[in-house]
N, C-alpha and C. Protein backbone atom coordinates (compact mmCIF):
# COMPACT_ATOMS: atom_id res chain seq x y z
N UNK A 1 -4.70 -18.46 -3.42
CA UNK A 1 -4.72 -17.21 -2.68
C UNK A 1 -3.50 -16.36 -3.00
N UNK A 2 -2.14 -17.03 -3.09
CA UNK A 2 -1.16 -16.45 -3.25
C UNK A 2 -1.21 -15.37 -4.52
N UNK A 3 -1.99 -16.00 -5.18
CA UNK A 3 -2.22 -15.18 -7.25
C UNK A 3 -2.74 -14.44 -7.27
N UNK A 4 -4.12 -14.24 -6.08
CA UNK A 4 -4.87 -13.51 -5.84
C UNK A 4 -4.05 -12.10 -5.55
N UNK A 5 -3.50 -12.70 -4.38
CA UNK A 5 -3.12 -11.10 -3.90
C UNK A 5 -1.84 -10.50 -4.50
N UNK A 6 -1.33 -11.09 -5.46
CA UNK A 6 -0.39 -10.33 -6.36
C UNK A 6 -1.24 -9.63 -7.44
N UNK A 7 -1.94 -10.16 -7.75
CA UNK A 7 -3.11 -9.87 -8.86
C UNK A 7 -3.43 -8.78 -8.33
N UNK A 8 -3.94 -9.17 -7.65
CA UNK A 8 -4.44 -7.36 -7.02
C UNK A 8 -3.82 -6.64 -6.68
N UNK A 9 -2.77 -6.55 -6.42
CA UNK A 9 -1.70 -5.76 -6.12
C UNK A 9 -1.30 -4.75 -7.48
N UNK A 10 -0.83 -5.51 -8.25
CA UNK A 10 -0.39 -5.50 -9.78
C UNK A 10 -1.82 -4.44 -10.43
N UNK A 11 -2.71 -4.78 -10.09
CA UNK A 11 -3.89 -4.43 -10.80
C UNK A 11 -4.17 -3.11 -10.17
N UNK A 12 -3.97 -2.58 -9.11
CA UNK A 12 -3.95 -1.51 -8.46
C UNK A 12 -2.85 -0.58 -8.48
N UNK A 13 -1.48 -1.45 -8.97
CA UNK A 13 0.10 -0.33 -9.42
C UNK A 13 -0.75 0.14 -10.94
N UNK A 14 -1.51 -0.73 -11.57
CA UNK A 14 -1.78 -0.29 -12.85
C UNK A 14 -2.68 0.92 -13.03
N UNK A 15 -4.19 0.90 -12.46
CA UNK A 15 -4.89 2.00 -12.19
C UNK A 15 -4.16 3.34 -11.85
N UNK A 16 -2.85 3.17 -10.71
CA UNK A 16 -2.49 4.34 -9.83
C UNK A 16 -1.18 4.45 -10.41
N UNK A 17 -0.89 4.22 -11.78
CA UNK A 17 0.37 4.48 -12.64
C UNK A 17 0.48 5.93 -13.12
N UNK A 18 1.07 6.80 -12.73
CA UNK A 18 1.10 8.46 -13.22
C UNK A 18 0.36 9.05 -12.35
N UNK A 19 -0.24 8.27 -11.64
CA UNK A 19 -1.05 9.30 -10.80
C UNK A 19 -0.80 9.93 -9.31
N UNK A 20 0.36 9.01 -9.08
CA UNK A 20 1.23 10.24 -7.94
C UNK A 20 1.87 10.01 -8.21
N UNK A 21 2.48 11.72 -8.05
CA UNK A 21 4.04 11.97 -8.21
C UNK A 21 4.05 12.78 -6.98
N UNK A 22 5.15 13.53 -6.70
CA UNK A 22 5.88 13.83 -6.00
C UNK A 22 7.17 14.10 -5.67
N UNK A 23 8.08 14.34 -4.41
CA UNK A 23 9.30 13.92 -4.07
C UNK A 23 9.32 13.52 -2.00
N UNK A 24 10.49 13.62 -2.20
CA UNK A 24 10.58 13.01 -0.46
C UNK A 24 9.80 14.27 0.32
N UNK A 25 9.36 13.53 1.23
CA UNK A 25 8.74 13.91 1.59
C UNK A 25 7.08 14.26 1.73
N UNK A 26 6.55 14.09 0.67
CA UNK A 26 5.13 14.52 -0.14
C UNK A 26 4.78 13.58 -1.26
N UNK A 27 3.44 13.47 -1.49
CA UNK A 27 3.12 12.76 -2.45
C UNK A 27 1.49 13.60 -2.73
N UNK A 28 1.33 13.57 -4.30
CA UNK A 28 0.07 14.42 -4.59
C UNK A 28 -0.69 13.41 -5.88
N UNK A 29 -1.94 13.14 -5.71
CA UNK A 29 -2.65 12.34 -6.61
C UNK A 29 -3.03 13.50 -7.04
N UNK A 30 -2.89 13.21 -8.89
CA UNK A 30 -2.97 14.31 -9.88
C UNK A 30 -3.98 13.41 -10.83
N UNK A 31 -5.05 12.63 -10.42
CA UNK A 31 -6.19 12.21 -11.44
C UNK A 31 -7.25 12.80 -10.91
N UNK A 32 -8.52 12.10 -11.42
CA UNK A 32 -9.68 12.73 -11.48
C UNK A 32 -10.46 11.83 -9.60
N UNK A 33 -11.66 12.75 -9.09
CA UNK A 33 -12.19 12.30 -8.10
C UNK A 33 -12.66 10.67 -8.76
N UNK A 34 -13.72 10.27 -9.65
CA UNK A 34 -13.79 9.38 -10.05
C UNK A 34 -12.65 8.44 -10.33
N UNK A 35 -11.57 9.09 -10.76
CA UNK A 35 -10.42 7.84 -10.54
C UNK A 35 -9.88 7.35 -9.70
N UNK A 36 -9.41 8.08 -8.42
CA UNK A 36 -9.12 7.97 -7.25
C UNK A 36 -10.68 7.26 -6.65
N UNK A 37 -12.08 7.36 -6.65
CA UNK A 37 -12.89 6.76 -6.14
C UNK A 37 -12.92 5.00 -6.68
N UNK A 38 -12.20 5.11 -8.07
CA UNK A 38 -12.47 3.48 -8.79
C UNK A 38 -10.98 2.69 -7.76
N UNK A 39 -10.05 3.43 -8.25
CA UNK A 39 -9.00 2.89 -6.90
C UNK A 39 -9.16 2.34 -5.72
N UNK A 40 -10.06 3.63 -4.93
CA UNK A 40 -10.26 2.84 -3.40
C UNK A 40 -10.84 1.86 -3.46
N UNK A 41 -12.20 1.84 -4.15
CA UNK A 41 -13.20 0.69 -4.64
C UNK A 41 -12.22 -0.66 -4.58
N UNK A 42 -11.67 -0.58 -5.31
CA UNK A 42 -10.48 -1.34 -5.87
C UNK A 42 -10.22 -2.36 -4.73
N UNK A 43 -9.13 -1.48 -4.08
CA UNK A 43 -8.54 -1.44 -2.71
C UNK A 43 -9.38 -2.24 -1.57
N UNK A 44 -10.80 -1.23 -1.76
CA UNK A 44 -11.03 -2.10 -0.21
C UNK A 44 -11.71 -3.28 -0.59
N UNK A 45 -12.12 -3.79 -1.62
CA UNK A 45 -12.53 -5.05 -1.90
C UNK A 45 -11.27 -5.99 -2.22
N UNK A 46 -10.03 -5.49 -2.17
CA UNK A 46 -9.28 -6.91 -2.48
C UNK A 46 -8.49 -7.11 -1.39
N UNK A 47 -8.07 -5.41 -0.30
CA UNK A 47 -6.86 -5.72 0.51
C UNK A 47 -6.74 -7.05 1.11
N UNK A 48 -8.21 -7.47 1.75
CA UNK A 48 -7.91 -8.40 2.29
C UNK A 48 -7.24 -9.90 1.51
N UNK A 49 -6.81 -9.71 0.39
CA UNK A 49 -5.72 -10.94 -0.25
C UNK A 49 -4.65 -10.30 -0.03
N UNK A 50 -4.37 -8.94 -0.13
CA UNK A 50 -2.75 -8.59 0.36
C UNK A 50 -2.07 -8.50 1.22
N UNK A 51 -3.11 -8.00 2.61
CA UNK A 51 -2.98 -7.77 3.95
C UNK A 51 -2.72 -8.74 5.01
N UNK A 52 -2.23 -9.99 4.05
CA UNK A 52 -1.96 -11.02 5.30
C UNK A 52 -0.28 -11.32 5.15
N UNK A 53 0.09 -11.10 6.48
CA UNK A 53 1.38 -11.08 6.85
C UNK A 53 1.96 -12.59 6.98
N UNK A 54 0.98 -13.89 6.73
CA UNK A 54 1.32 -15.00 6.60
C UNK A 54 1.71 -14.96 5.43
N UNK A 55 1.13 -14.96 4.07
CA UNK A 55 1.36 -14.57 2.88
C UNK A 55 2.37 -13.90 2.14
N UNK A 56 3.43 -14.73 2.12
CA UNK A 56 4.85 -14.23 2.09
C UNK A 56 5.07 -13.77 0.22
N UNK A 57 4.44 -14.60 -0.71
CA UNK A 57 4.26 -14.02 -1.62
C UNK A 57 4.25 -12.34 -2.10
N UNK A 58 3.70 -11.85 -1.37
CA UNK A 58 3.53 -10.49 -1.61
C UNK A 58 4.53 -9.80 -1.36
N UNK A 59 5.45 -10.33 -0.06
CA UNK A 59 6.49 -9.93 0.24
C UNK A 59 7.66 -9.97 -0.71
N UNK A 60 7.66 -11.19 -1.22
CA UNK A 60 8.29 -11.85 -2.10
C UNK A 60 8.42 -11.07 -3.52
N UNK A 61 6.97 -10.50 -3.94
CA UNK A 61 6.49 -9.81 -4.96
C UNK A 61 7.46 -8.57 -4.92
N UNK A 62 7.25 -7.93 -3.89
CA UNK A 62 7.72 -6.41 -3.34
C UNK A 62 8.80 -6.30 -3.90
N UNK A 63 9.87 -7.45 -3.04
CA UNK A 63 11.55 -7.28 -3.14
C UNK A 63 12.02 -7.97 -4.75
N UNK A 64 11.27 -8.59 -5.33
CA UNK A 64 11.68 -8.94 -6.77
C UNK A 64 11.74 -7.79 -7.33
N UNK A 65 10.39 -7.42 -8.00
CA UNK A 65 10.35 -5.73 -8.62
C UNK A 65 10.53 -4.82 -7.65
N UNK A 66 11.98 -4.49 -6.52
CA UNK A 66 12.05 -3.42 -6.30
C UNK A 66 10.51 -2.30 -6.01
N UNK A 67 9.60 -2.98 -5.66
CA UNK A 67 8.38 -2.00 -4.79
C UNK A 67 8.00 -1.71 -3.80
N UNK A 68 9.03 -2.13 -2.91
CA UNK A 68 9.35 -1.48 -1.43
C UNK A 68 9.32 -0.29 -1.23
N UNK A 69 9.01 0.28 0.06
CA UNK A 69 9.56 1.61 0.43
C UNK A 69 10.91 1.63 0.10
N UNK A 70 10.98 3.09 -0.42
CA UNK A 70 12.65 3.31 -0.68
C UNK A 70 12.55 5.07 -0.61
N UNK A 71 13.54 5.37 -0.10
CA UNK A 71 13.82 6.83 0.17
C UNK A 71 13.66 7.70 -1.33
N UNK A 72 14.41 6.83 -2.13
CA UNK A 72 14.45 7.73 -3.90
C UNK A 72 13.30 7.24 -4.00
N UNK A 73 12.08 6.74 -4.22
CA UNK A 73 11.30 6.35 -4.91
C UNK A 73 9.78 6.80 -4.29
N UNK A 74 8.99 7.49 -4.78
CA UNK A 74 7.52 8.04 -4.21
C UNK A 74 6.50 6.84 -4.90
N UNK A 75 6.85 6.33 -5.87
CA UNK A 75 5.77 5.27 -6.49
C UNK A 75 5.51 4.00 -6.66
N UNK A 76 6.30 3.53 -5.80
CA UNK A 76 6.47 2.13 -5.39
C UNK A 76 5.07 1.94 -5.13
N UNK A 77 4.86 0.11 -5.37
CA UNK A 77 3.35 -0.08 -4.94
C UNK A 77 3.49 0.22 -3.22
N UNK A 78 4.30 -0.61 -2.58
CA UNK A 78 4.30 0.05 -1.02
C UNK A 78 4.10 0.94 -0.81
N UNK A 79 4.42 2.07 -1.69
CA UNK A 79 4.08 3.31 -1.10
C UNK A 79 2.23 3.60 -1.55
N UNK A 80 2.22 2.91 -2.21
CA UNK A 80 1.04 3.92 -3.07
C UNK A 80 -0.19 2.90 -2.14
N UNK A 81 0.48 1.71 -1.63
CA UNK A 81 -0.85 0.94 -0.90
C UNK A 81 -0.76 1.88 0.45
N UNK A 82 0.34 2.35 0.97
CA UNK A 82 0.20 2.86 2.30
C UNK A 82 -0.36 4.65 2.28
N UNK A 83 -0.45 4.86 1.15
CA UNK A 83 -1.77 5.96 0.55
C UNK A 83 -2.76 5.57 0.53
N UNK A 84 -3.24 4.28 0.07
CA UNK A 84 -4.65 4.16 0.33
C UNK A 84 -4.72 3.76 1.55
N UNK A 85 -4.19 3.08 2.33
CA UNK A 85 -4.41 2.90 3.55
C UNK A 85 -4.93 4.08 4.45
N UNK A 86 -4.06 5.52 4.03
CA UNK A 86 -3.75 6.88 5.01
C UNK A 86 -5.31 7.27 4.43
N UNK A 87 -5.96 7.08 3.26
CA UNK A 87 -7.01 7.98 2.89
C UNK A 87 -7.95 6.85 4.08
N UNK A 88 -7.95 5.83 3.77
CA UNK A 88 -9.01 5.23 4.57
C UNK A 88 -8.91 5.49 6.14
N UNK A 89 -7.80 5.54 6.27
CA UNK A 89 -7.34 6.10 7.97
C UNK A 89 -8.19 7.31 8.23
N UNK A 90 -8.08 8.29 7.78
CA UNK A 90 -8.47 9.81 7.74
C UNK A 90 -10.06 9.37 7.23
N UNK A 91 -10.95 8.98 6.77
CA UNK A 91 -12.35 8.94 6.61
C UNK A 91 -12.31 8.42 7.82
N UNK A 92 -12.20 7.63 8.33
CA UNK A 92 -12.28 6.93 9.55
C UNK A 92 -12.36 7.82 10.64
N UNK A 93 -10.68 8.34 10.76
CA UNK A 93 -11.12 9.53 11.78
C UNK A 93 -11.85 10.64 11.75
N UNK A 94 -12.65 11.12 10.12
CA UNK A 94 -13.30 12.25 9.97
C UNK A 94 -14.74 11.99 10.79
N UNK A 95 -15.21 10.55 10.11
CA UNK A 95 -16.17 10.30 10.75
C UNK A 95 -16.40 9.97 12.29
N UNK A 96 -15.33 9.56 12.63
CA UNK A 96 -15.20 8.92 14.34
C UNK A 96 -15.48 7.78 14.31
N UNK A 97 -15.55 6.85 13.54
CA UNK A 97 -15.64 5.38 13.69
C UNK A 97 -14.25 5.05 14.22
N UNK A 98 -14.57 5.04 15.32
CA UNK A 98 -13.37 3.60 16.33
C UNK A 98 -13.28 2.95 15.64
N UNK A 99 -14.33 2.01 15.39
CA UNK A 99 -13.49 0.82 14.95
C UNK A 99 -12.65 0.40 13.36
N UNK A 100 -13.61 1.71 12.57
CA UNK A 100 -12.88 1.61 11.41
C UNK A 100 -11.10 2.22 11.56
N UNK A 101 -11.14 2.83 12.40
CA UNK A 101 -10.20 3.81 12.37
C UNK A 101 -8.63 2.57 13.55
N UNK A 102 -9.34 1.83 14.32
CA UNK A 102 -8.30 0.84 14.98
C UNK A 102 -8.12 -0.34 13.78
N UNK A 103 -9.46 -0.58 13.01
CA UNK A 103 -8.36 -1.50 12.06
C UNK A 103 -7.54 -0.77 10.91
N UNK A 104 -7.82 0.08 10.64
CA UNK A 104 -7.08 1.13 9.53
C UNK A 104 -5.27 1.15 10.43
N UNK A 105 -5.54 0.96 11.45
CA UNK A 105 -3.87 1.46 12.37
C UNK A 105 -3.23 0.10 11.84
N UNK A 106 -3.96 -1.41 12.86
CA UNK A 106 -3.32 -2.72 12.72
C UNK A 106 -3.17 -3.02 11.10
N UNK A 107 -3.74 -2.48 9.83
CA UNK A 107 -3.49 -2.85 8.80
C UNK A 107 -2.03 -2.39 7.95
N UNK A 108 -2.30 -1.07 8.71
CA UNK A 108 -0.98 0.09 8.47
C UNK A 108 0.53 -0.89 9.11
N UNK A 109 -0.09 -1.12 10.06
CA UNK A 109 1.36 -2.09 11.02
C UNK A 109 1.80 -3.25 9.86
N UNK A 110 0.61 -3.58 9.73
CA UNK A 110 0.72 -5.28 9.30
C UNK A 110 1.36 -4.83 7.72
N UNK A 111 1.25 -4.13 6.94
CA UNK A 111 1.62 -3.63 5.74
C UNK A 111 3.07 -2.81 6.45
N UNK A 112 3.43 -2.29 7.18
CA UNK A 112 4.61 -1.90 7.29
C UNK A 112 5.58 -3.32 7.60
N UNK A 113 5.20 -4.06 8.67
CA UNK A 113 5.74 -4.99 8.48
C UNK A 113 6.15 -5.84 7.84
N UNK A 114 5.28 -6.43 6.51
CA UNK A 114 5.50 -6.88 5.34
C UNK A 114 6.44 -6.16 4.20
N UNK A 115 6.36 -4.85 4.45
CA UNK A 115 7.46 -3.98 3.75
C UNK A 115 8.25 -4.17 4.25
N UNK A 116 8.74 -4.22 5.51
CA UNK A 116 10.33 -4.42 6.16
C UNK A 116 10.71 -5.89 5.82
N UNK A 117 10.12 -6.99 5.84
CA UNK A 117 10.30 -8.23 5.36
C UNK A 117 10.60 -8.30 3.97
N UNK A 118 9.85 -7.43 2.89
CA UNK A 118 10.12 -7.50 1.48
C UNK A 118 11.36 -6.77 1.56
N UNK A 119 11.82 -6.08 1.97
CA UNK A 119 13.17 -5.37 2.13
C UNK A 119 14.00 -6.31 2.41
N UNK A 120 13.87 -6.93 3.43
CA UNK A 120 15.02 -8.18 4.10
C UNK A 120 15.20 -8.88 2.67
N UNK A 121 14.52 -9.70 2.17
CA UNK A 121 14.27 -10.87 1.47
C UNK A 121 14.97 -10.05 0.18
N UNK A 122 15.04 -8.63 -0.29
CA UNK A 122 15.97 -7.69 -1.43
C UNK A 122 16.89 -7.48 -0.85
N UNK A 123 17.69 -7.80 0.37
CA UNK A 123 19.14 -7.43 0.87
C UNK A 123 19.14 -5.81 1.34
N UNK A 124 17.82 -5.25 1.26
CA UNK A 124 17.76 -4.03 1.88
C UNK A 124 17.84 -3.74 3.36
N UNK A 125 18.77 -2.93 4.14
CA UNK A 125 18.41 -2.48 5.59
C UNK A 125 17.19 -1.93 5.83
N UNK A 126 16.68 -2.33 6.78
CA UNK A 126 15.23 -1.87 7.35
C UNK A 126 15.17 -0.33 7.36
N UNK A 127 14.19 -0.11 6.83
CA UNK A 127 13.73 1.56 7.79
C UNK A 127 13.49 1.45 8.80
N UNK A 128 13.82 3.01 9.61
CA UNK A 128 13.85 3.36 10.83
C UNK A 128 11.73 3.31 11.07
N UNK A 129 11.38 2.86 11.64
CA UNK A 129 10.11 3.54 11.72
C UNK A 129 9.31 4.24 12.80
């Protein structure tokens, strides 16, 4: 399981490589609808190997290669998973599915949390959140 969800992780920084940029504050996906649609695809069939907060690996993953949230950095995989997270959040609420839209929140938590842990484990101070 542990291979799994680095794998997928890794495999999803690769797809979404150049494809946001930005600066603080903002972030803008500059590919095609079809690319951004093969992404989510991506995404929602594997999160569940990344999304577990038992699964320290990933954490582990984060703070080795520096892919934590970080203030200088818009393209970290952390960041770019908590983009797909926000797009799936927002279909959720477009449509009004409750329930898609309460696990879209606890996944957001559970992935912030694991970012503040991959931070610890790199000697980084926590973000404020």
């Amino acid at each position: 399981m542990e291979i799994k969800s680095v794998t997928a992780l890794t495999s999803i920084k690769e797809k979404a490589n150049g494809l946001f940029t930005g600066s603080k504050g903002y972030t803008q996906f500059n590919g095609t609808d079809i690319q951004l649609d093969n992404i989510m695809k991506e995404f929602k069939q594997n999160k569940h190997l990344f999304l577990n907060p038992i699964d320290k690996s990933v954490c582990h993953f984060l703070a080795e290669n520096k892919e934590y949230l970080q203030s200088e950095r818009f393209d970290t995989l952390a960041q770019i998973v908590l983009i797909l997270l926000g797009y799936e959040i927002q279909t959720a609420y477009d449509n009004m599915n409750r329930v898609s839209y309460q696990q879209s929140l606890r996944e957001i938590a559970v992935w912030q949390h694991m970012n503040q842990y991959a931070r610890k484990v790199a000697g980084e101070p926590c973000l404020g959140l």
